[in-house]
C-alpha atoms as a PDB file:
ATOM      1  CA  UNK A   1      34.380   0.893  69.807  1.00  0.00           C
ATOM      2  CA  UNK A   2      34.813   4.836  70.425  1.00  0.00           C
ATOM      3  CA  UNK A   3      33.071   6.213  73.839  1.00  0.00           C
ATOM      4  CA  UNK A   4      31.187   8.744  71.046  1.00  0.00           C
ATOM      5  CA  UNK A   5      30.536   5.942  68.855  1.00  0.00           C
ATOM      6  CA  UNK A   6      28.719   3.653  71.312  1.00  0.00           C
ATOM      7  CA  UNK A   7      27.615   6.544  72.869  1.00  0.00           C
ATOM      8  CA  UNK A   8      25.555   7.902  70.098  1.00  0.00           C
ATOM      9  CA  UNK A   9      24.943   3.921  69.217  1.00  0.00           C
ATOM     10  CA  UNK A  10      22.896   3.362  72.028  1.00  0.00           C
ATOM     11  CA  UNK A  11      20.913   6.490  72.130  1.00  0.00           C
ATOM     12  CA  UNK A  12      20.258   6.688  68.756  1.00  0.00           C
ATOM     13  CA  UNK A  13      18.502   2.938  68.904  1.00  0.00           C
ATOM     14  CA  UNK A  14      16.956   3.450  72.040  1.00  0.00           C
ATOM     15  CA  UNK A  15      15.202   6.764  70.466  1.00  0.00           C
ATOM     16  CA  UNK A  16      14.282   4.709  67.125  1.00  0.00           C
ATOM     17  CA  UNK A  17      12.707   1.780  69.385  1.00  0.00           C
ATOM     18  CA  UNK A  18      10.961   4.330  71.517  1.00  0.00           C
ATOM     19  CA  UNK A  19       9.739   6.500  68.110  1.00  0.00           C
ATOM     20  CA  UNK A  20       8.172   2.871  66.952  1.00  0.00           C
ATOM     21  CA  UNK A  21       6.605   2.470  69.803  1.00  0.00           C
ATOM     22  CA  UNK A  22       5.001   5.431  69.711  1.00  0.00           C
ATOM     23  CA  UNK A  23       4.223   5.347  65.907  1.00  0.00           C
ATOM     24  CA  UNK A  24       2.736   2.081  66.554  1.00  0.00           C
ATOM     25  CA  UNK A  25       0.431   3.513  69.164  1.00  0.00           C
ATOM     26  CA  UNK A  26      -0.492   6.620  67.045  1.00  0.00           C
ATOM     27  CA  UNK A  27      -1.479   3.820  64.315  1.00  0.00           C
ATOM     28  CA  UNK A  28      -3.330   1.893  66.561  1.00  0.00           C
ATOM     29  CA  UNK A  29      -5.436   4.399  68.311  1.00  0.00           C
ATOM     30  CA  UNK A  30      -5.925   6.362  64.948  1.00  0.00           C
ATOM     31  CA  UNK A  31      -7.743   3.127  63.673  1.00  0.00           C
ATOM     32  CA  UNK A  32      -5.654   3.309  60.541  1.00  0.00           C
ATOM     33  CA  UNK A  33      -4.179  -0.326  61.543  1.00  0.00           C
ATOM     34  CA  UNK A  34      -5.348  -1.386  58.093  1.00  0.00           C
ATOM     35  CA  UNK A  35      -2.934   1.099  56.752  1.00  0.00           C
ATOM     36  CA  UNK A  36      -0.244  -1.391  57.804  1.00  0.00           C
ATOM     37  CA  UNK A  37      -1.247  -3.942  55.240  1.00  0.00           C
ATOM     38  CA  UNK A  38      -2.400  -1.750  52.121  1.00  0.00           C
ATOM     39  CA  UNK A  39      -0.256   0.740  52.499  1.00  0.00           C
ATOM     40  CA  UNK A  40       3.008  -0.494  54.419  1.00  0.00           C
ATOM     41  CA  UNK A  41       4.688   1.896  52.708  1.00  0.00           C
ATOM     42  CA  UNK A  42       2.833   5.235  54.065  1.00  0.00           C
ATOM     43  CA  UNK A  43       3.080   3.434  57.269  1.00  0.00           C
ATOM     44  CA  UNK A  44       6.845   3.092  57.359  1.00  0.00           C
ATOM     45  CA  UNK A  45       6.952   6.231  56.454  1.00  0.00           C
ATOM     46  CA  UNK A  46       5.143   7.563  59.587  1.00  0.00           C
ATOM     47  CA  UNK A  47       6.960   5.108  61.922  1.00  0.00           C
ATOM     48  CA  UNK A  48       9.937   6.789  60.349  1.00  0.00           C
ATOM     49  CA  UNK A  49       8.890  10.136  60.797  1.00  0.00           C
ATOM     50  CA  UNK A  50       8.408   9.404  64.842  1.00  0.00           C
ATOM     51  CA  UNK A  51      11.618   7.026  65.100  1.00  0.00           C
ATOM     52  CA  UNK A  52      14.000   9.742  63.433  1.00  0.00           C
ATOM     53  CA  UNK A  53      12.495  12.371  65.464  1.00  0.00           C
ATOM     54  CA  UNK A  54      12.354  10.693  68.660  1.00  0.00           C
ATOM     55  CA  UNK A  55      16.650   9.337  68.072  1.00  0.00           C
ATOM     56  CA  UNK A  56      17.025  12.549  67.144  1.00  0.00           C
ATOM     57  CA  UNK A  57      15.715  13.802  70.564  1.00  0.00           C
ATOM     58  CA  UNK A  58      17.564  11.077  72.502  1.00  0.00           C
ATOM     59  CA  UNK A  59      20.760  11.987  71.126  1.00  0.00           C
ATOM     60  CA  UNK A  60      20.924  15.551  71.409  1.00  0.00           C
ATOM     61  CA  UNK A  61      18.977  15.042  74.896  1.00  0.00           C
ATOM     62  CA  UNK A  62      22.334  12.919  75.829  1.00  0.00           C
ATOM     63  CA  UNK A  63      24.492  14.993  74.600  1.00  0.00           C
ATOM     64  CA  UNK A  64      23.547  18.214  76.522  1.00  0.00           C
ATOM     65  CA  UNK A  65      23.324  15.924  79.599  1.00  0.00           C
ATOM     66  CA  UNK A  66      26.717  15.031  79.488  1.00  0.00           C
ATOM     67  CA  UNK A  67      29.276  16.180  81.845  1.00  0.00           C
ATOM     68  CA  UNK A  68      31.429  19.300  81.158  1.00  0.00           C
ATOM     69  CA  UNK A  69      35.345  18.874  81.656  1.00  0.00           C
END
């Protein structure tokens, strides 16, 4: 596998697990937990707006902390 491949691999998932994580907290402490189970599609749909957001983040975070040749 490419260095920019894995690279942008392995932040990309560990921004996606970390935007779940989040969403799942937001959804928990919003007491809209109920929203999981008649709605599961509005609530992948805000998981998915924090998981993007936060790979997003994570790769463009990684990518300015890289090294300069």
């Amino acid at each position: 596998m490419p260095p920019l491949v894995r690279f942008l691999a392995i932040n990309f998932a560990t921004g996606f697990i970390a935007g779940l994580t989040v969403g799942m907290g937001y959804i928990f402490t919003r007491n809209i937990d109920e929203l999981l189970t008649e709605q599961p599609l509005g609530a992948a749909m805000i998981l998915w707006a924090f998981a993007a957001s936060f790979a997003l983040g994570a790769i463009c975070t990684g990518l300015a902390l890289l090294p300069r040749e």
